[in-house]
N, C-alpha and C. Protein backbone atom coordinates (compact mmCIF):
# COMPACT_ATOMS: atom_id res chain seq x y z
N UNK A 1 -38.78 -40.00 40.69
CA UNK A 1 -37.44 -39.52 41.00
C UNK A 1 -37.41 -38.92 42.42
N UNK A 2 -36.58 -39.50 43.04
CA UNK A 2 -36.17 -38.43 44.59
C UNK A 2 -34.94 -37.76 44.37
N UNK A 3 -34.59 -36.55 44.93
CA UNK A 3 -33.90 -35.62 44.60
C UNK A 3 -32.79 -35.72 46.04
N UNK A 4 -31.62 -35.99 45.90
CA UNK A 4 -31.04 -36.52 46.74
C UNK A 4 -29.85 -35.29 46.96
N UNK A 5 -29.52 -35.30 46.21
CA UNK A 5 -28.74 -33.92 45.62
C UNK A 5 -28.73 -32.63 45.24
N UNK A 6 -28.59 -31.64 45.36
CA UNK A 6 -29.11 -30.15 44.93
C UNK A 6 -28.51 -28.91 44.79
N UNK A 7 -27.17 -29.01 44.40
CA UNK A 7 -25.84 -27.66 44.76
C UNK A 7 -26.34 -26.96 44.09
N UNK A 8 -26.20 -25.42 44.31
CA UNK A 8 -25.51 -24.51 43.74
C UNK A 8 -24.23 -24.62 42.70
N UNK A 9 -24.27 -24.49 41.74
CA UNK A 9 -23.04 -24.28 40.85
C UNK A 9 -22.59 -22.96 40.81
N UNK A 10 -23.76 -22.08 40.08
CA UNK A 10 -22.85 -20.89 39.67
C UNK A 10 -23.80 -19.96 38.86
N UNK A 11 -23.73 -18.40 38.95
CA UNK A 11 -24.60 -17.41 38.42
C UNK A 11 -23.81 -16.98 37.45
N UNK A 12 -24.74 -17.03 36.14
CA UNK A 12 -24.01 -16.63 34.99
C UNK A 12 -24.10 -15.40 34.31
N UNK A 13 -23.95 -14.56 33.96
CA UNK A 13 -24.54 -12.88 33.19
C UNK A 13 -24.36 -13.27 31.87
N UNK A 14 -24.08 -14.23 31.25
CA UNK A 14 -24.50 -14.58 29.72
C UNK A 14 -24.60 -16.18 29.37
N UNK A 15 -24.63 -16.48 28.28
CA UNK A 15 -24.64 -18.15 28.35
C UNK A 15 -23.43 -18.55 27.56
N UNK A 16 -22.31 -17.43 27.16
CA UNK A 16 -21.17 -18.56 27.00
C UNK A 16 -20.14 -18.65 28.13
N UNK A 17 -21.01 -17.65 29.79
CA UNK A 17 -20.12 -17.86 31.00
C UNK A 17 -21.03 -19.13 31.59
N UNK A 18 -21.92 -19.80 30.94
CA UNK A 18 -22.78 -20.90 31.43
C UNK A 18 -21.67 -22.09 31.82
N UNK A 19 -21.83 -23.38 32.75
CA UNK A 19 -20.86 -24.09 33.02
C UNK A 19 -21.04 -25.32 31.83
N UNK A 20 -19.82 -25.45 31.30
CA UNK A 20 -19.47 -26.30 29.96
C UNK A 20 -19.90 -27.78 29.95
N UNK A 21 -21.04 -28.30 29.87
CA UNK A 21 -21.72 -29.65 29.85
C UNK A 21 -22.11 -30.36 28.71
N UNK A 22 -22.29 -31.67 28.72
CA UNK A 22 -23.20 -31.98 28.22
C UNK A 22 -24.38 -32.92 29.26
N UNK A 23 -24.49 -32.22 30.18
CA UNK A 23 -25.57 -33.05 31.14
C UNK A 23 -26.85 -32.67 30.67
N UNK A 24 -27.89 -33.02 30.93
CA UNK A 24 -29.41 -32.88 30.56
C UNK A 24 -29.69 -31.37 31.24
N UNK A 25 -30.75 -30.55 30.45
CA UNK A 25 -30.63 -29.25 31.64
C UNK A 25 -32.06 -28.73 31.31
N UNK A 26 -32.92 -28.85 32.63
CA UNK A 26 -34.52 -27.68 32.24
C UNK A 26 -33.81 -26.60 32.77
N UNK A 27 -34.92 -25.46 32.21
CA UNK A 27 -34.59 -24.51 32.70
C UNK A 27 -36.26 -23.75 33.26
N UNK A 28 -35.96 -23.00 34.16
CA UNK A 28 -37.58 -22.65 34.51
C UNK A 28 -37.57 -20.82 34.48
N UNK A 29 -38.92 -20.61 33.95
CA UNK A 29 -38.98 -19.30 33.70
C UNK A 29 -40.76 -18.79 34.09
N UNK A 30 -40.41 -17.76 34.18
CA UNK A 30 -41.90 -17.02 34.33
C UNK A 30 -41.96 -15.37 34.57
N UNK A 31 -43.44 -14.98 34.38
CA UNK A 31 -43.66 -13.46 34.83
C UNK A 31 -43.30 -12.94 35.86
N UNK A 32 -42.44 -12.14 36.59
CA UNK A 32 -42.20 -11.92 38.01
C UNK A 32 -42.91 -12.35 39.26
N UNK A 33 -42.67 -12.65 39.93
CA UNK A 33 -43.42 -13.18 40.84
C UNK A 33 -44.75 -14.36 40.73
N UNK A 34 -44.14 -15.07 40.09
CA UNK A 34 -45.06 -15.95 39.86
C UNK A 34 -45.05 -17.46 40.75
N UNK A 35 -44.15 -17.31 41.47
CA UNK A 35 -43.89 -18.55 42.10
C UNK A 35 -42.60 -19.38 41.82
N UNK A 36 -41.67 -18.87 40.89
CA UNK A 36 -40.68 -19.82 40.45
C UNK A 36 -39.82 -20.28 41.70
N UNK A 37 -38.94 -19.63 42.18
CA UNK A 37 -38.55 -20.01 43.74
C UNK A 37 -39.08 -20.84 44.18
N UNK A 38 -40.27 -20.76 44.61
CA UNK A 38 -40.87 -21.67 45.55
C UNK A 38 -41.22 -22.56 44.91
N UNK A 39 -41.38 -22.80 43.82
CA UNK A 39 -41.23 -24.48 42.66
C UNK A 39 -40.75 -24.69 42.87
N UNK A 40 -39.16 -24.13 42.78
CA UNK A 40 -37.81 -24.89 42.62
C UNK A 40 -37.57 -25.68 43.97
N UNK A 41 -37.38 -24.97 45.25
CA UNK A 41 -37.57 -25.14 45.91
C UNK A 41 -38.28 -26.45 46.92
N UNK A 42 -39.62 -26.38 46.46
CA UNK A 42 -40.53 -27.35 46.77
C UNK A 42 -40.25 -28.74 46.00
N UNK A 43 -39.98 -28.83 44.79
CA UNK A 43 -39.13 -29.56 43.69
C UNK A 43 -38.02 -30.11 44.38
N UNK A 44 -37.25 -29.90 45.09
CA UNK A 44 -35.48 -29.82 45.54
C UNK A 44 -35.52 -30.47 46.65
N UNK A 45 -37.27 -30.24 47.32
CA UNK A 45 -37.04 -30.23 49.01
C UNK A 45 -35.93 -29.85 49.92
N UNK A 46 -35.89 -28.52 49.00
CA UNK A 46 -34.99 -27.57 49.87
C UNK A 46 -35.52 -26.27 50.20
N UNK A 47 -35.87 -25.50 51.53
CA UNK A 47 -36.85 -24.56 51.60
C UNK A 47 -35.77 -23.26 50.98
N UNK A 48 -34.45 -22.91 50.98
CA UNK A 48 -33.41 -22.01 50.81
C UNK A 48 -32.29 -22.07 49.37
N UNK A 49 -32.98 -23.53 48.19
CA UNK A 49 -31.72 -23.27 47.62
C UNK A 49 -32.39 -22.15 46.97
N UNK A 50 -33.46 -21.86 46.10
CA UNK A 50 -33.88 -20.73 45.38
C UNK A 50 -34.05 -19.74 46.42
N UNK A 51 -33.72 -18.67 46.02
CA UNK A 51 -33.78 -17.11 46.94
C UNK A 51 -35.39 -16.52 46.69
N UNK A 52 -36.50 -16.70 47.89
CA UNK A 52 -37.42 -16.64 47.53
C UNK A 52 -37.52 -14.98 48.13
N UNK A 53 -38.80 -14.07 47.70
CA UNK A 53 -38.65 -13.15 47.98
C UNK A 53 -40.10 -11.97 47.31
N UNK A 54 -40.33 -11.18 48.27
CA UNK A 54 -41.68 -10.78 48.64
C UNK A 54 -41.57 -9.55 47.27
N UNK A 55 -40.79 -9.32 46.61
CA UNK A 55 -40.43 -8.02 45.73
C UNK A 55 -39.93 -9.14 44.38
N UNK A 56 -40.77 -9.02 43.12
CA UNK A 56 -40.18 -9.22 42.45
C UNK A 56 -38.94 -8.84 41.55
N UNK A 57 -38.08 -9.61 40.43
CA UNK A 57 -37.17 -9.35 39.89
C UNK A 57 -35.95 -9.39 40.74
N UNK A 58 -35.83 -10.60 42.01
CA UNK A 58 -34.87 -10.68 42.76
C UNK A 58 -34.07 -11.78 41.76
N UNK A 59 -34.00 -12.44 40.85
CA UNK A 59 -33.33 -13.17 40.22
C UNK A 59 -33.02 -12.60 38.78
N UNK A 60 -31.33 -12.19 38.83
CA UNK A 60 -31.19 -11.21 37.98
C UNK A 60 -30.14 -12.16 36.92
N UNK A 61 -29.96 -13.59 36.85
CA UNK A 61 -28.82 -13.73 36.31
C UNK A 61 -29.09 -14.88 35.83
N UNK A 62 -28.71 -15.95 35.11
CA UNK A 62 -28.72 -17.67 34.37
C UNK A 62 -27.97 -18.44 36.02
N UNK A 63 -29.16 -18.41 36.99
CA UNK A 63 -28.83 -19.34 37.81
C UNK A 63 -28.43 -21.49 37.93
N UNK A 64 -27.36 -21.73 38.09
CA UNK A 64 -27.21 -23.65 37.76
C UNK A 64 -27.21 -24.45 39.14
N UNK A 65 -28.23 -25.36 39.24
CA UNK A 65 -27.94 -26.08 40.42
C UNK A 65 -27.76 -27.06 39.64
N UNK A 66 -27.08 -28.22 40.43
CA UNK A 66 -26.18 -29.40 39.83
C UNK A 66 -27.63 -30.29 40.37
N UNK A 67 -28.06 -31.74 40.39
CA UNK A 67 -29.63 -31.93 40.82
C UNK A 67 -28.96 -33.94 40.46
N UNK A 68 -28.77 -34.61 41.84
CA UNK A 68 -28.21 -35.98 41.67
C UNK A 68 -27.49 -36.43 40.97
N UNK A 69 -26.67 -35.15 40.82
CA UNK A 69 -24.53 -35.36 40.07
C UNK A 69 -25.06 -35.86 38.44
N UNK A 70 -26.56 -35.83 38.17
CA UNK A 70 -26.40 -36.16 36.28
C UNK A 70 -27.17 -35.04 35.62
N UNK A 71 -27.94 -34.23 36.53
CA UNK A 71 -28.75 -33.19 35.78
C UNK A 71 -28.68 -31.90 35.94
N UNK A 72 -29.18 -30.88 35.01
CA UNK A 72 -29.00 -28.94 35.60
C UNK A 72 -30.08 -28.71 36.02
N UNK A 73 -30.94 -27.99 36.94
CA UNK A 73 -31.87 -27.57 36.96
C UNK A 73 -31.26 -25.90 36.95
N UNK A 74 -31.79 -24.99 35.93
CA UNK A 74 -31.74 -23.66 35.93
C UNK A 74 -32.65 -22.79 36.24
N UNK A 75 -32.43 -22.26 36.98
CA UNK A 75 -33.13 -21.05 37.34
C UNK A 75 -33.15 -19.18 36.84
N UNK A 76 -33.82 -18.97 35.71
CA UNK A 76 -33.74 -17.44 34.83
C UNK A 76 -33.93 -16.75 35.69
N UNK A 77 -33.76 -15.45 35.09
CA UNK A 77 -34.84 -14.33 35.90
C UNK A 77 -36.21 -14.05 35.13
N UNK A 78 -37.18 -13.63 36.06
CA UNK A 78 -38.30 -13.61 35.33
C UNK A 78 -38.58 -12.31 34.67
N UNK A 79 -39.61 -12.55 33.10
CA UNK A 79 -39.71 -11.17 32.67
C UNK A 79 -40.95 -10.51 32.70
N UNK A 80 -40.96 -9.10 32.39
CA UNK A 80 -42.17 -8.09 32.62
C UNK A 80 -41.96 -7.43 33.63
N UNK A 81 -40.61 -7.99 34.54
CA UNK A 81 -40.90 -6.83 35.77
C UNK A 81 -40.61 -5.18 35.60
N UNK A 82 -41.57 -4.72 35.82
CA UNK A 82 -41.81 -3.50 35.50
C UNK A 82 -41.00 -2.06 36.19
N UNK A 83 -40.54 -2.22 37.75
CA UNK A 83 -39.73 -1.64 38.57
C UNK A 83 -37.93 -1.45 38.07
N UNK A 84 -38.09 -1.37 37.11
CA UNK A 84 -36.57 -1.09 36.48
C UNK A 84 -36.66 -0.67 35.10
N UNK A 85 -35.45 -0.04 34.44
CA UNK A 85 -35.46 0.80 33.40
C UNK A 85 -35.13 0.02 32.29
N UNK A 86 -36.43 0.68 30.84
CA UNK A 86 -36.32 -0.01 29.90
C UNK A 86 -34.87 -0.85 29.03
N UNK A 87 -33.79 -0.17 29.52
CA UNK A 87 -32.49 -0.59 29.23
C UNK A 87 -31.99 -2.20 29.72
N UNK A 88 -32.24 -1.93 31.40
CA UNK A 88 -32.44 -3.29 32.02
C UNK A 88 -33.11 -4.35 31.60
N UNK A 89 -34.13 -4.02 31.52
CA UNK A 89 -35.29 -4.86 31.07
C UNK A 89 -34.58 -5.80 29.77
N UNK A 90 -34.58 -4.76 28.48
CA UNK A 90 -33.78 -5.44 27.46
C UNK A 90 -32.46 -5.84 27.54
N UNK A 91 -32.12 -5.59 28.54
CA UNK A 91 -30.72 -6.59 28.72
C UNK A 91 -30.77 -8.34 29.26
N UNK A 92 -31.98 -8.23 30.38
CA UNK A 92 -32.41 -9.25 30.75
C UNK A 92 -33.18 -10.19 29.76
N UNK A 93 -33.93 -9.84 28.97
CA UNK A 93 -34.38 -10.09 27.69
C UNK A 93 -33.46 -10.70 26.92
N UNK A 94 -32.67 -9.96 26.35
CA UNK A 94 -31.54 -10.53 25.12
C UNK A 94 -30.76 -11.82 26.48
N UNK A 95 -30.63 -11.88 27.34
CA UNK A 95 -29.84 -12.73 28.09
C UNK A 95 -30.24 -13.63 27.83
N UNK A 96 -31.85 -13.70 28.43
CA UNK A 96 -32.51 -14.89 28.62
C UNK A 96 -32.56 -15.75 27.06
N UNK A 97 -33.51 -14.64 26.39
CA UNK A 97 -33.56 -15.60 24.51
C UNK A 97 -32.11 -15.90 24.25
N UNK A 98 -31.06 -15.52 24.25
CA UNK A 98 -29.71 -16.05 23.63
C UNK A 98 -29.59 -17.44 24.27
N UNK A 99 -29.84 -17.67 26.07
CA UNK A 99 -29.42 -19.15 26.57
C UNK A 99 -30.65 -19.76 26.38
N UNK A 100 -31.94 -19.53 26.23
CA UNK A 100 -32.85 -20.12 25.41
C UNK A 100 -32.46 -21.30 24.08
N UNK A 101 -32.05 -20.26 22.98
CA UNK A 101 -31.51 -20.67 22.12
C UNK A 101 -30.29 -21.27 21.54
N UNK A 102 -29.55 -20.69 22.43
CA UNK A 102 -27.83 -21.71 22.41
C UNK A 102 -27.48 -22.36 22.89
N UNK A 103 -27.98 -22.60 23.93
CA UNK A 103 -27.54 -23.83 25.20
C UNK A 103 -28.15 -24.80 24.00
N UNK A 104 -27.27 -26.25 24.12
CA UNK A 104 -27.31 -26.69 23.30
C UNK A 104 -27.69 -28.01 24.01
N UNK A 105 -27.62 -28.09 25.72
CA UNK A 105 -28.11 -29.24 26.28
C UNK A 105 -29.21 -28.97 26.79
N UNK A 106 -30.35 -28.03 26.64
CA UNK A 106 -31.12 -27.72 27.14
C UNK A 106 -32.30 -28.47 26.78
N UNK A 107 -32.72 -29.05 27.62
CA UNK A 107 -33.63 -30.41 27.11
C UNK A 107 -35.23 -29.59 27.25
N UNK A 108 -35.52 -29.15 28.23
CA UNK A 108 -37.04 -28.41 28.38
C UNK A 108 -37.34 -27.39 28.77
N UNK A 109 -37.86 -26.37 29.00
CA UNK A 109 -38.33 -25.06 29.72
C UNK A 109 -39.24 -25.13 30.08
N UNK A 110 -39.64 -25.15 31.64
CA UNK A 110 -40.69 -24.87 32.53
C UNK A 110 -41.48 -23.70 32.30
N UNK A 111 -42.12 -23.26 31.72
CA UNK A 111 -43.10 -21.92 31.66
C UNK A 111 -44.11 -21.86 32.62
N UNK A 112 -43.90 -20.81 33.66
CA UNK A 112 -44.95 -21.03 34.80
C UNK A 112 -45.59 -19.57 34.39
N UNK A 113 -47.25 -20.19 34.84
CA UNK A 113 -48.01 -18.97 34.63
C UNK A 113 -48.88 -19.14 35.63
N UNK A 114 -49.11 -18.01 36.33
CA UNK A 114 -50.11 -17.82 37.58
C UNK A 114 -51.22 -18.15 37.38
N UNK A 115 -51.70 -18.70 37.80
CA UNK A 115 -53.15 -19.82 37.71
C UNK A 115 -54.54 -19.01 38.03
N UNK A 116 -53.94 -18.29 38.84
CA UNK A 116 -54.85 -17.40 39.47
C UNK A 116 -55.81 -16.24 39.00
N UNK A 117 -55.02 -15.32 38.03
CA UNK A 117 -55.32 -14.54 37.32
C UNK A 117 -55.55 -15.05 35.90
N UNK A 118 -56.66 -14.04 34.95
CA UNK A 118 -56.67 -14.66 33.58
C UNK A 118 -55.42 -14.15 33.03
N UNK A 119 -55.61 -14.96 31.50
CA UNK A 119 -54.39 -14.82 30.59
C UNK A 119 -53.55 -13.47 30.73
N UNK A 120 -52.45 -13.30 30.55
CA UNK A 120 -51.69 -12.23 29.98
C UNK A 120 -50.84 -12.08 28.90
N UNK A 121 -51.17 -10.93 28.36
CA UNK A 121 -50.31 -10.97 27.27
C UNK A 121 -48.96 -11.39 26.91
N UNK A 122 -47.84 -11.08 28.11
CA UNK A 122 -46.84 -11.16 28.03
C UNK A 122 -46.58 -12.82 28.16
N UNK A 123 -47.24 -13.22 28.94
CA UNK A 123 -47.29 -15.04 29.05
C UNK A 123 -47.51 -15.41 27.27
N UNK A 124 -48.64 -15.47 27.20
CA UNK A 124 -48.59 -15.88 25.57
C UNK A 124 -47.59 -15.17 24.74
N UNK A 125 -47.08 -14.43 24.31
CA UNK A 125 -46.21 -13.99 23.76
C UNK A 125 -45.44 -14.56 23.72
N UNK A 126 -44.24 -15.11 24.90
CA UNK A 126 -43.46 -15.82 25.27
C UNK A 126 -43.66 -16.69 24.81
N UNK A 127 -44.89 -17.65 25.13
CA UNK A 127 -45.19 -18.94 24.66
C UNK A 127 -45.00 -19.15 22.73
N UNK A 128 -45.72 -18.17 22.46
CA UNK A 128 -45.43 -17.96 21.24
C UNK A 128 -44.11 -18.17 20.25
N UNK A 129 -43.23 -17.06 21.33
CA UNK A 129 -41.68 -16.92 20.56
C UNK A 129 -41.29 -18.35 20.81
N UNK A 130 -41.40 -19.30 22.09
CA UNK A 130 -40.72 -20.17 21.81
C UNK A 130 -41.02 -20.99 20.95
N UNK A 131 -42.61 -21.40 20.73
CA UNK A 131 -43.11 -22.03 19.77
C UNK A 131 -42.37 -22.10 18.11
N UNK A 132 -42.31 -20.46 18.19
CA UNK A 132 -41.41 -20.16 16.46
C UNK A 132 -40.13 -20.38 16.82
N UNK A 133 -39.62 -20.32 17.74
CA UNK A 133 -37.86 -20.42 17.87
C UNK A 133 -37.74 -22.48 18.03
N UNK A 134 -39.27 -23.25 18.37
CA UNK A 134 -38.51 -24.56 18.37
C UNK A 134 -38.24 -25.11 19.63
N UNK A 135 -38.21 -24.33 20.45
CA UNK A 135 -37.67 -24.59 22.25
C UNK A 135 -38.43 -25.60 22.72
N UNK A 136 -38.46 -26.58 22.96
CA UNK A 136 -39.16 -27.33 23.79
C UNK A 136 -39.55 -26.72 25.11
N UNK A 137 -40.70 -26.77 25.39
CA UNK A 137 -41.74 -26.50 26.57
C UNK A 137 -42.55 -26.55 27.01
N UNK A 138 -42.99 -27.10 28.45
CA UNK A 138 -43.89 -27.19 29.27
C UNK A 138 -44.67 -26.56 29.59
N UNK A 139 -45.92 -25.83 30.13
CA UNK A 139 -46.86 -24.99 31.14
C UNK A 139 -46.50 -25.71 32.25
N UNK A 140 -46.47 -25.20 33.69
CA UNK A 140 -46.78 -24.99 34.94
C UNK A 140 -47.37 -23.91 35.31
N UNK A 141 -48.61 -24.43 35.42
CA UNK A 141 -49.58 -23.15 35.97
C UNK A 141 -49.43 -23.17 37.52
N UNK A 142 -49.08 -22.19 38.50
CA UNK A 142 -48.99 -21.93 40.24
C UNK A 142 -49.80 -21.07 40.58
N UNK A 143 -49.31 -21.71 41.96
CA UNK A 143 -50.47 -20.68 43.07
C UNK A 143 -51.33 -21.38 42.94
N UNK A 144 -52.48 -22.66 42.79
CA UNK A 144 -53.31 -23.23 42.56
C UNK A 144 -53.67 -23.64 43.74
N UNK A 145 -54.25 -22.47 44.60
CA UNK A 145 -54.79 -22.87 46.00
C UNK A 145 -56.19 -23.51 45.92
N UNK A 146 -56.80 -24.95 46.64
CA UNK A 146 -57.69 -25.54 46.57
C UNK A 146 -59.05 -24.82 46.55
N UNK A 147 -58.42 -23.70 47.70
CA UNK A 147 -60.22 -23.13 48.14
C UNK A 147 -60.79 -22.36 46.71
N UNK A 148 -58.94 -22.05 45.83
CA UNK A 148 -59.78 -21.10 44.51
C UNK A 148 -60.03 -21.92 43.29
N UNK A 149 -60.27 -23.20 43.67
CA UNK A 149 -60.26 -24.29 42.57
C UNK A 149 -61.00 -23.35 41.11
N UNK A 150 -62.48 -22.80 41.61
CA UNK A 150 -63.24 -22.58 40.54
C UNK A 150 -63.08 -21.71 40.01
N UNK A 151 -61.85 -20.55 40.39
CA UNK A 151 -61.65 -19.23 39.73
C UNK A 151 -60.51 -19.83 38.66
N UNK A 152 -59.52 -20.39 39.30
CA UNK A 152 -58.35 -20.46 38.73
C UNK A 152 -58.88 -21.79 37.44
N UNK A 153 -59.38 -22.89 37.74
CA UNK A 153 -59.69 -24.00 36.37
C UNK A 153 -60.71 -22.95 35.34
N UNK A 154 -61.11 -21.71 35.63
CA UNK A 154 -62.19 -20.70 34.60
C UNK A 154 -60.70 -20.08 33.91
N UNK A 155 -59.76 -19.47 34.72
CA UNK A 155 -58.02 -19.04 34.12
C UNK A 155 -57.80 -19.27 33.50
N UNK A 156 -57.60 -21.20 33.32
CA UNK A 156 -56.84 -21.98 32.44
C UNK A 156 -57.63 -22.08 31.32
N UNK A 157 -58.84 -22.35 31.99
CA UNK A 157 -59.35 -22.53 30.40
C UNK A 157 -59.58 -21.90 29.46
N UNK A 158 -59.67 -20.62 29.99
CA UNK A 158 -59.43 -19.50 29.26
C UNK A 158 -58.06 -18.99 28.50
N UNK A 159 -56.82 -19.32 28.91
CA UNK A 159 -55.65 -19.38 28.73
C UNK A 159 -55.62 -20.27 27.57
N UNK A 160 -55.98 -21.69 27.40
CA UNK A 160 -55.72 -22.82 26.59
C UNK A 160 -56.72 -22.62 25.12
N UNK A 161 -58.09 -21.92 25.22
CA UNK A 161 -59.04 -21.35 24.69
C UNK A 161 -57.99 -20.35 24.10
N UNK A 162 -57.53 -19.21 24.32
CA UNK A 162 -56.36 -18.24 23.56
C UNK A 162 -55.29 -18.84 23.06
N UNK A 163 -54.60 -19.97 23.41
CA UNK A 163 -53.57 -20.41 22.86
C UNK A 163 -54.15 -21.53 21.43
N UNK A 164 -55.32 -21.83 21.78
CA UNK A 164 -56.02 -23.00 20.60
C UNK A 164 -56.32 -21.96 19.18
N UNK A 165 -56.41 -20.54 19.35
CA UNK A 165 -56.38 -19.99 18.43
C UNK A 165 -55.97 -19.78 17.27
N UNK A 166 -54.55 -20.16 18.01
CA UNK A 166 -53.42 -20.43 16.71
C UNK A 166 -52.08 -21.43 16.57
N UNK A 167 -52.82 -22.42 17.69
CA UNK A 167 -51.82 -23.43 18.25
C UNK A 167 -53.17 -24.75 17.61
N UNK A 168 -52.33 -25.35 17.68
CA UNK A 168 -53.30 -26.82 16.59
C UNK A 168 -53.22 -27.59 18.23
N UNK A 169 -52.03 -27.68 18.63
CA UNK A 169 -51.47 -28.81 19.86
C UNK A 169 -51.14 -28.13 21.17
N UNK A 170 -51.51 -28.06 22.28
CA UNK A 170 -50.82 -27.05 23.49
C UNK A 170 -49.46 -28.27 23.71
N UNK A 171 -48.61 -27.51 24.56
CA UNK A 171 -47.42 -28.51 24.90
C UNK A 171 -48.20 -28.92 26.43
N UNK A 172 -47.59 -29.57 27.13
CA UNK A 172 -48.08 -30.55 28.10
C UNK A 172 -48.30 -29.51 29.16
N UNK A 173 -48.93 -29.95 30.57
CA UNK A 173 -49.38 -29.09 31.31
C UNK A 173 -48.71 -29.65 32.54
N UNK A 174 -49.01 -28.68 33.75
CA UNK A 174 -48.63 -29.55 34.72
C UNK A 174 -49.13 -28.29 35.96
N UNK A 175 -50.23 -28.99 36.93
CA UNK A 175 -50.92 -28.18 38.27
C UNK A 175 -49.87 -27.75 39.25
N UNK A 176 -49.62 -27.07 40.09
CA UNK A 176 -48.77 -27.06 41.01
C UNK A 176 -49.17 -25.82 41.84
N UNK A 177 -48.45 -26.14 43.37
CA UNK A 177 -49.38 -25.59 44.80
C UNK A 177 -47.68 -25.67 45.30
N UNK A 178 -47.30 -24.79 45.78
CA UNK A 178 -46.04 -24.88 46.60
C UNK A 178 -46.78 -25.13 48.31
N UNK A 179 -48.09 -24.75 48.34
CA UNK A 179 -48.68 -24.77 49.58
C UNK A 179 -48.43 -25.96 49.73
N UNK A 180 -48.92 -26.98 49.15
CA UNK A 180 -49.09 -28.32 49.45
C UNK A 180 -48.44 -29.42 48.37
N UNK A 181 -47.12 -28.67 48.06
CA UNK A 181 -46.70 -29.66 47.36
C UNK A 181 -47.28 -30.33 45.91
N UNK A 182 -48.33 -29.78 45.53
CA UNK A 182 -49.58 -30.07 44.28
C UNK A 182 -48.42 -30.33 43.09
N UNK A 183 -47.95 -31.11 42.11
CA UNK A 183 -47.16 -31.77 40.99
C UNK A 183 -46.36 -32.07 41.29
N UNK A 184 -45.54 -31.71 42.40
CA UNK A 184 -44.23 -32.43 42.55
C UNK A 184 -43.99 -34.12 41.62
N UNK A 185 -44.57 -34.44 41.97
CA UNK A 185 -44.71 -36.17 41.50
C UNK A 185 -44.39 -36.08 40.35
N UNK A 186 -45.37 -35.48 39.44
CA UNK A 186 -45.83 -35.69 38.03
C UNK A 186 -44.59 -34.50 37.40
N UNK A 187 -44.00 -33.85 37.37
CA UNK A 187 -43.02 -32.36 37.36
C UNK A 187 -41.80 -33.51 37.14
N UNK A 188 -41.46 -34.63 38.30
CA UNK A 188 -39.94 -34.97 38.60
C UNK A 188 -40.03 -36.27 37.74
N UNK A 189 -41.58 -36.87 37.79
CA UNK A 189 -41.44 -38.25 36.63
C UNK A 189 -40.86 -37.72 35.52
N UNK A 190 -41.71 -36.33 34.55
CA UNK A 190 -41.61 -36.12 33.44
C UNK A 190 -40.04 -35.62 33.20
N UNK A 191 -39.27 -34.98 33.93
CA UNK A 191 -37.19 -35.32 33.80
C UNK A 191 -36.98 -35.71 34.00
N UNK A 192 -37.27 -37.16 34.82
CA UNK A 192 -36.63 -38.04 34.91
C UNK A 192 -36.90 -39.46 33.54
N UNK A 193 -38.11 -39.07 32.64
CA UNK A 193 -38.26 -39.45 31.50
C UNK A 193 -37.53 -39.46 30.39
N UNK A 194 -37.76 -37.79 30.23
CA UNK A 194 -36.68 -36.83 29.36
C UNK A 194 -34.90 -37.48 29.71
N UNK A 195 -34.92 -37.73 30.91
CA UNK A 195 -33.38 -37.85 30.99
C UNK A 195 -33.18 -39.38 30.82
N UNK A 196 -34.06 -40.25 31.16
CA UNK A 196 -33.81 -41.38 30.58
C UNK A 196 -33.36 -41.83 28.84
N UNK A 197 -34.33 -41.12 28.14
CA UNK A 197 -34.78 -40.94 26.49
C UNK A 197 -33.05 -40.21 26.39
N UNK A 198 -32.27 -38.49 26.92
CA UNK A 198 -31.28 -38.61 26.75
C UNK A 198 -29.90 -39.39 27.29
N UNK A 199 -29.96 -40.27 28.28
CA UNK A 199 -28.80 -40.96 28.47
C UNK A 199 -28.82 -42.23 27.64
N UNK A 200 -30.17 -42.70 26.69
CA UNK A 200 -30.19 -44.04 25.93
C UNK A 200 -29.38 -43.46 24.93
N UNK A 201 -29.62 -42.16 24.27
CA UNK A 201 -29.22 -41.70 22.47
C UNK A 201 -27.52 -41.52 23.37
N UNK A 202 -26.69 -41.19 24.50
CA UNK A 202 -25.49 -41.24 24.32
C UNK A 202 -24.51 -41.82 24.27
């Protein structure tokens, strides 16, 4: 897939102000600062549509870019960030699981987890709830800089080792380097798959 197209639609503060579709829609999520921006971004081959930014928890709302006039790519805010009050926090929370679960065209969720560091709790957890809630989802592990090949593949495997615990099947994986562009390819085949499989069933 080449990405020819890439608007801005519209920032939402809940998901029944989400824009009324039935187009195909991922949505991408992660721990604060984990790189999501600069996926999207690198994904879009656009260096400015995601608001990238040195302070996490700069993405506070159910962000929609429109992505070659047939698909959504969404952009969450990420959770765990810790610099704001427990009130916030669970507001951003209940936001996110409600358009999780109700968006009703929501074909996949990107789960990015920093490659770099070992497991965290709050990553599996997540992974978890969606597992019991049904959500279809991906891993994208980032930050996967070459020179740290041997720290970060000891990460994962350690990560996939915790999830085999009580997972029979992991959901699919996918490497990625905003440095150098690392999955792009393999990231845009796999929706443009998904969106093939949904424009046959309509």
């Amino acid at each position: 897939m080449i990405i020819k197209y890439a608007n801005f639609i519209c920032s939402s503060p809940t998901v029944n102000l989400c824009p009324e579709t039935d187009q195909p829609e991922y949505a991408f999520i992660g721990r604060s600062n984990v790189g999501k921006s600069s996926l999207i971004n690198y994904l879009c081959g656009h260096k400015k549509l995601a608001k990238v930014s040195g302070t996490p928890g700069k993405t506070q709302l159910i962000n929609h870019f429109f992505i070659n006039n047939e698909w959504y790519l969404v952009d969450l805010p990420g959770y765990g960030y810790a610099k704001v009050s427990k009130t916030q926090r669970a507001k951003w929370e209940k936001m996110i699981r409600h358009y999780l679960v109700k968006r009703e065209n929501l074909q996949c969720v990107f789960l990015l987890i920093d490659g770099r560091i070992p497991p965290q709790k709050i990553d599996l957890e997540f992974a978890d709830w969606m597992g019991e809630m049904q959500i279809p989802f991906v891993f994208v592990f980032t930050k996967l800089d070459k020179r740290q090949k041997k720290k970060w593949k000891v990460n994962i495997a350690e990560f996939e080792k915790t999830m085999l615990k009580h997972w029979e099947e992991l959901p699919q994986q996918f490497m990625s380097s905003a440095s150098d562009e690392t999955g792009k390819e393999e990231i845009l085949q796999f929706i443009d798959d998904v969106n093939e499989q949904y424009f046959a069933q309509k």
